[in-house]
PDB file of N, CA and C in Angstrom:
ATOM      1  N   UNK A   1     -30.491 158.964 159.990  1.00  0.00           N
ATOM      2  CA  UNK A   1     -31.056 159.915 160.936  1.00  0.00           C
ATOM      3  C   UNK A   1     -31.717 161.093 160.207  1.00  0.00           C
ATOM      4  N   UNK A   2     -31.254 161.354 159.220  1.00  0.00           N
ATOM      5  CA  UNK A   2     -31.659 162.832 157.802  1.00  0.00           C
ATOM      6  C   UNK A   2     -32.982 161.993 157.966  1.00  0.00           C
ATOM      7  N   UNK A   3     -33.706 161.187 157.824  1.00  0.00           N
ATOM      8  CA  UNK A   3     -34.539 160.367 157.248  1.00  0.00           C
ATOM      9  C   UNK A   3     -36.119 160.730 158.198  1.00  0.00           C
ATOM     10  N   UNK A   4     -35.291 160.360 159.440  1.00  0.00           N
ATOM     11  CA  UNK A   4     -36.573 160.755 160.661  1.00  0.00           C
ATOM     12  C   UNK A   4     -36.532 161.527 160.905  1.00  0.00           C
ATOM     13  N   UNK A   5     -35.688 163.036 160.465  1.00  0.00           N
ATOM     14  CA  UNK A   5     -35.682 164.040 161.375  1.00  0.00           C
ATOM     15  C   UNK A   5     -36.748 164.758 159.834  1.00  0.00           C
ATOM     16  N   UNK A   6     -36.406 164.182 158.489  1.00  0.00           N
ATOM     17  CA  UNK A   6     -37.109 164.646 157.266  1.00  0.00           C
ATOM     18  C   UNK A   6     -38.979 164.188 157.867  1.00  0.00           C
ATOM     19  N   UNK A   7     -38.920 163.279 158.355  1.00  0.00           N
ATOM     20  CA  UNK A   7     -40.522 162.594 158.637  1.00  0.00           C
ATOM     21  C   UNK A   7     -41.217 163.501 159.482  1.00  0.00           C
ATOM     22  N   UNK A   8     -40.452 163.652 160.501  1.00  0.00           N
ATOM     23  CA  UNK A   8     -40.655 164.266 161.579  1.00  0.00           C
ATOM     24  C   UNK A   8     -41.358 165.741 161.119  1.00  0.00           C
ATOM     25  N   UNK A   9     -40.486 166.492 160.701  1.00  0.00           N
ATOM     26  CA  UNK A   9     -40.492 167.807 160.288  1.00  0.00           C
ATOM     27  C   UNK A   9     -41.507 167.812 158.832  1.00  0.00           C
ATOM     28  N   UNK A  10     -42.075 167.025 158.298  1.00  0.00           N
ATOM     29  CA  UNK A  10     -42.646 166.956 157.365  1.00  0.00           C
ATOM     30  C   UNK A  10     -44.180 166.659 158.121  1.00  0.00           C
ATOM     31  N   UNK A  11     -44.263 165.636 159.113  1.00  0.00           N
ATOM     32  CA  UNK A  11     -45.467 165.366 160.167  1.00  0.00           C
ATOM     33  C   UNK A  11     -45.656 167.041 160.960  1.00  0.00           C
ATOM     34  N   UNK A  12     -45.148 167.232 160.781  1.00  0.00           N
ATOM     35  CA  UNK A  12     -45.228 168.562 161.916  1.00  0.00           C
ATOM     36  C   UNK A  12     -45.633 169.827 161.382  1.00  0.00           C
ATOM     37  N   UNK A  13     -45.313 169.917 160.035  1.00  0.00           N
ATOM     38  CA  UNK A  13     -45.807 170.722 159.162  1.00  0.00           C
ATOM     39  C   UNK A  13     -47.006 170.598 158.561  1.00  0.00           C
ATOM     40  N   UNK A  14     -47.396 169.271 158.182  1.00  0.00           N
ATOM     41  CA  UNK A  14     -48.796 168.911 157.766  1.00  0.00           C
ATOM     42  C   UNK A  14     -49.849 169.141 159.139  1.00  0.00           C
ATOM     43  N   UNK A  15     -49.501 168.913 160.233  1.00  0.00           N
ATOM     44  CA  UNK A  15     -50.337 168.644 161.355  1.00  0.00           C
ATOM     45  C   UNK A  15     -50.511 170.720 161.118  1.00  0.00           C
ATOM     46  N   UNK A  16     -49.504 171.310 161.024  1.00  0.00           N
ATOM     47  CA  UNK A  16     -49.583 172.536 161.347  1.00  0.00           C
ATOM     48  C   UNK A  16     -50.822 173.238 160.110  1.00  0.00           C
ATOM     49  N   UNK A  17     -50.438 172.812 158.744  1.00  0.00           N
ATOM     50  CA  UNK A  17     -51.520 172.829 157.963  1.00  0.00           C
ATOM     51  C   UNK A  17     -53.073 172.423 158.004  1.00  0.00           C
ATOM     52  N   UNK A  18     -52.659 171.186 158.284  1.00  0.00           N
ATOM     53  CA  UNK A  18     -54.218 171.056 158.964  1.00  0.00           C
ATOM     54  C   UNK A  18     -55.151 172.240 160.091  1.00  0.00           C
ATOM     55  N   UNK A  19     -54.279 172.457 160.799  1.00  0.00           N
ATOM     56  CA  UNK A  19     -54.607 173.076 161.871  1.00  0.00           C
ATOM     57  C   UNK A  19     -55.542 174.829 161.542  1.00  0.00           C
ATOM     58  N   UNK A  20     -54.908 174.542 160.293  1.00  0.00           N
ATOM     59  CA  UNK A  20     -55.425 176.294 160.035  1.00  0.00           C
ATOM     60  C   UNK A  20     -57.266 176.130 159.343  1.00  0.00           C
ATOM     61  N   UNK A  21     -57.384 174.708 158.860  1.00  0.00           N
ATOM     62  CA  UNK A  21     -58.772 174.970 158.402  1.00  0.00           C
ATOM     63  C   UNK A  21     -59.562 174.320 159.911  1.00  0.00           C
ATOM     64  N   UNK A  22     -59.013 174.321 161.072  1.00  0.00           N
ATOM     65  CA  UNK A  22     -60.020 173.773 162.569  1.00  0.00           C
ATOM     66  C   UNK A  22     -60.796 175.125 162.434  1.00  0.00           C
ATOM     67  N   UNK A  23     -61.971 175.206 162.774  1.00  0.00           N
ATOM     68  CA  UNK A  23     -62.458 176.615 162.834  1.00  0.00           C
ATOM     69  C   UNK A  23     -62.140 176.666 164.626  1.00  0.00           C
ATOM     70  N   UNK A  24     -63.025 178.076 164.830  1.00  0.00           N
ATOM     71  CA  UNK A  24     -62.752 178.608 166.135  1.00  0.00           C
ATOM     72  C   UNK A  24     -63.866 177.866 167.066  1.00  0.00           C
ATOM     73  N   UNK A  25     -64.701 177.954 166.844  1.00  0.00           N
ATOM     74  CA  UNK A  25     -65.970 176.726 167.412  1.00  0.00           C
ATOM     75  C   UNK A  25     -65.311 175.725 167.971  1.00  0.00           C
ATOM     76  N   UNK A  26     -65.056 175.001 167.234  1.00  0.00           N
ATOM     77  CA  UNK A  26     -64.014 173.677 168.046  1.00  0.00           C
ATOM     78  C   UNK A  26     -63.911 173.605 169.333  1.00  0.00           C
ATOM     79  N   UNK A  27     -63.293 174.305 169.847  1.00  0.00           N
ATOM     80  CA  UNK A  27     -62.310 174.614 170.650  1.00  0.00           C
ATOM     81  C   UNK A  27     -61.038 173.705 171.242  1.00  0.00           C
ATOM     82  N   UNK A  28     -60.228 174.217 169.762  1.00  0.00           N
ATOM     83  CA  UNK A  28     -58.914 173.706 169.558  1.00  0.00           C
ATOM     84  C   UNK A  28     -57.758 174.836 169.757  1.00  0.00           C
ATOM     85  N   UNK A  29     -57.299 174.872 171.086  1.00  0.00           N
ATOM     86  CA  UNK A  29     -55.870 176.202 170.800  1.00  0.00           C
ATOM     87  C   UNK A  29     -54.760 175.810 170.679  1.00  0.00           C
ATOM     88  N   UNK A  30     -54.253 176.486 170.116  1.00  0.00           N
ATOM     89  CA  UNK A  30     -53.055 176.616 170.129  1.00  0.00           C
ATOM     90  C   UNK A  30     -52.046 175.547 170.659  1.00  0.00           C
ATOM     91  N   UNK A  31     -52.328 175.270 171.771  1.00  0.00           N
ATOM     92  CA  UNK A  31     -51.394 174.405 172.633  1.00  0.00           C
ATOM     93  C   UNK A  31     -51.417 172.880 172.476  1.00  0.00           C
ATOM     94  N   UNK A  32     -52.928 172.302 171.825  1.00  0.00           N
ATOM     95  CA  UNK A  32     -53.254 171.445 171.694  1.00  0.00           C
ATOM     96  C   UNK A  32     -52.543 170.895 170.593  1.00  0.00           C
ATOM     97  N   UNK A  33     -52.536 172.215 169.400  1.00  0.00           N
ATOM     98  CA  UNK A  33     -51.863 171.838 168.133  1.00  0.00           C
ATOM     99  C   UNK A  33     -50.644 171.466 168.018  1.00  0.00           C
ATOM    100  N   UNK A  34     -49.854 172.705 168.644  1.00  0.00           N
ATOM    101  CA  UNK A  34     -48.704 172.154 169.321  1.00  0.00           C
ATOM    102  C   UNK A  34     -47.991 170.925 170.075  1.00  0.00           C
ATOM    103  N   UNK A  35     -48.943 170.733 170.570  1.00  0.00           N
ATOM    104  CA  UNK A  35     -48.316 169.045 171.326  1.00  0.00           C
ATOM    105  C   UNK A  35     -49.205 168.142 170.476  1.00  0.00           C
ATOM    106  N   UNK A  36     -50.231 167.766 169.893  1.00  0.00           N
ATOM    107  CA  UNK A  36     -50.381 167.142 168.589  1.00  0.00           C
ATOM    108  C   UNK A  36     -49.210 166.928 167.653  1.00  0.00           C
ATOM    109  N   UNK A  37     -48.517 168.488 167.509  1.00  0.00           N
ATOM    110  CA  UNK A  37     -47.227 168.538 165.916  1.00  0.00           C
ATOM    111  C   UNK A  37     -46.155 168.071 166.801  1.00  0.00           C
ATOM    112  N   UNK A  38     -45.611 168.059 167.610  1.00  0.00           N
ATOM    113  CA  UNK A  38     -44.382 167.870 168.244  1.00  0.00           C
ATOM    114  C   UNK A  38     -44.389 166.788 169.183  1.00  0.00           C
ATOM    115  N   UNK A  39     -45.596 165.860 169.997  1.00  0.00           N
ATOM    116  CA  UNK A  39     -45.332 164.781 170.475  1.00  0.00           C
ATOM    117  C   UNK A  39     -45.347 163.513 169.769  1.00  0.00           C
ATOM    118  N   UNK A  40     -45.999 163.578 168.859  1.00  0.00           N
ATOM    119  CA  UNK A  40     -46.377 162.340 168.075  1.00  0.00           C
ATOM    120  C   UNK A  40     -45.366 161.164 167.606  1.00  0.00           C
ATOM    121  N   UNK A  41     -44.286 161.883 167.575  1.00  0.00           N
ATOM    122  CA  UNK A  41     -42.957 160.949 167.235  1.00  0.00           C
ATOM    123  C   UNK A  41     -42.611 160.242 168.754  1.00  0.00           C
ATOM    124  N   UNK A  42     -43.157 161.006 169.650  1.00  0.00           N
ATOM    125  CA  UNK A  42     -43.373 160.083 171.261  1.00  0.00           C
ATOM    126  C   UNK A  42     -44.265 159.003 171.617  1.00  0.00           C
ATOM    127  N   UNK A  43     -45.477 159.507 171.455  1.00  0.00           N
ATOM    128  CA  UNK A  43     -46.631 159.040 171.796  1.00  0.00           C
ATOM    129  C   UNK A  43     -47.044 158.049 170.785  1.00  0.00           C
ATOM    130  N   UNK A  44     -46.802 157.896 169.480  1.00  0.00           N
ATOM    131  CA  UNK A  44     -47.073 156.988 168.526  1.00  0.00           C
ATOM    132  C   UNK A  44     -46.546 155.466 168.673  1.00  0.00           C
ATOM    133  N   UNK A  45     -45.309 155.679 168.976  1.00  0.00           N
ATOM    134  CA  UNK A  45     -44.482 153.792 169.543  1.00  0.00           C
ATOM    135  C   UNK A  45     -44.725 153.763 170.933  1.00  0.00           C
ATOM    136  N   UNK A  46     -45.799 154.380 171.878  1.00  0.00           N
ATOM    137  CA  UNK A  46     -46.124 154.277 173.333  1.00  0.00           C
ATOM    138  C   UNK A  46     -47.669 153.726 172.770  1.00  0.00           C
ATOM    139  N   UNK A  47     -48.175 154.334 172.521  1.00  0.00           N
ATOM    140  CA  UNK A  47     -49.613 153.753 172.018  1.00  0.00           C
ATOM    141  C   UNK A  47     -49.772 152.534 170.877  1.00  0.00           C
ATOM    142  N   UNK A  48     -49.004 152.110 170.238  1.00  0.00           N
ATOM    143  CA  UNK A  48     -48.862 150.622 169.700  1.00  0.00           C
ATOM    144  C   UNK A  48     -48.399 150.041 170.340  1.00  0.00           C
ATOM    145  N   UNK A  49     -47.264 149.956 171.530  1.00  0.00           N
ATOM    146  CA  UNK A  49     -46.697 149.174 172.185  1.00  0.00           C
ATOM    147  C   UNK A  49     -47.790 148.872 173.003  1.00  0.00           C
ATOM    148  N   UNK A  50     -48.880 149.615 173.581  1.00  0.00           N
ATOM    149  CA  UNK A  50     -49.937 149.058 174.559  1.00  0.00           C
ATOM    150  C   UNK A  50     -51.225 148.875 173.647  1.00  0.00           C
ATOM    151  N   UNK A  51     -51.211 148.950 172.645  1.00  0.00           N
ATOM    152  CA  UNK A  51     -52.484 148.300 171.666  1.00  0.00           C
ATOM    153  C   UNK A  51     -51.590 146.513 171.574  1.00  0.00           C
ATOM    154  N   UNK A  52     -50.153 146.642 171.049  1.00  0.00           N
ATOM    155  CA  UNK A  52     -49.797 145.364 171.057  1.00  0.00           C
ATOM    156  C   UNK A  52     -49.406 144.509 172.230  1.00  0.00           C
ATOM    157  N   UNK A  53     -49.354 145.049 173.325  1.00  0.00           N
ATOM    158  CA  UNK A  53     -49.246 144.076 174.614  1.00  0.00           C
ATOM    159  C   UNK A  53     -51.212 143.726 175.390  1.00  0.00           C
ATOM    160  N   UNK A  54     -52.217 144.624 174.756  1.00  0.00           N
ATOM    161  CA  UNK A  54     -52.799 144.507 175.255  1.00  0.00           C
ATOM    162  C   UNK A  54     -53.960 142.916 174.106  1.00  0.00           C
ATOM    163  N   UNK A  55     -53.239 143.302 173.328  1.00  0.00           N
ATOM    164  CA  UNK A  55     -53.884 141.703 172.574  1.00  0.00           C
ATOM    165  C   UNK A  55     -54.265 140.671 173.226  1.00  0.00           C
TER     166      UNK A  55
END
């Protein structure tokens, strides 16, 4: 469990890094980044499960 919670928190930090060179143009806030860094451990085995049922 140390293992995914290390992935997790390591994904979430890079996503957060990334986030600082988005310029303001974009229009990327805040909130977006946020549920980008923190759903992805959700949304990642929901979106292969329907890429792989939809074969």
């Amino acid at each position: 469990m140390r293992e995914v919670l290390m992935v997790y928190l390591c994904g979430v930090i890079l996503l957060l890094a990334v986030s600082t060179m988005i310029d303001r143009e974009e229009g990327v806030g805040l909130d977006h980044i946020l549920i980008a860094g923190f759903g992805w451990p959700i949304l990642t085995p929901i979106l292969a499960l329907r890429a792989w049922t939809s074969r």
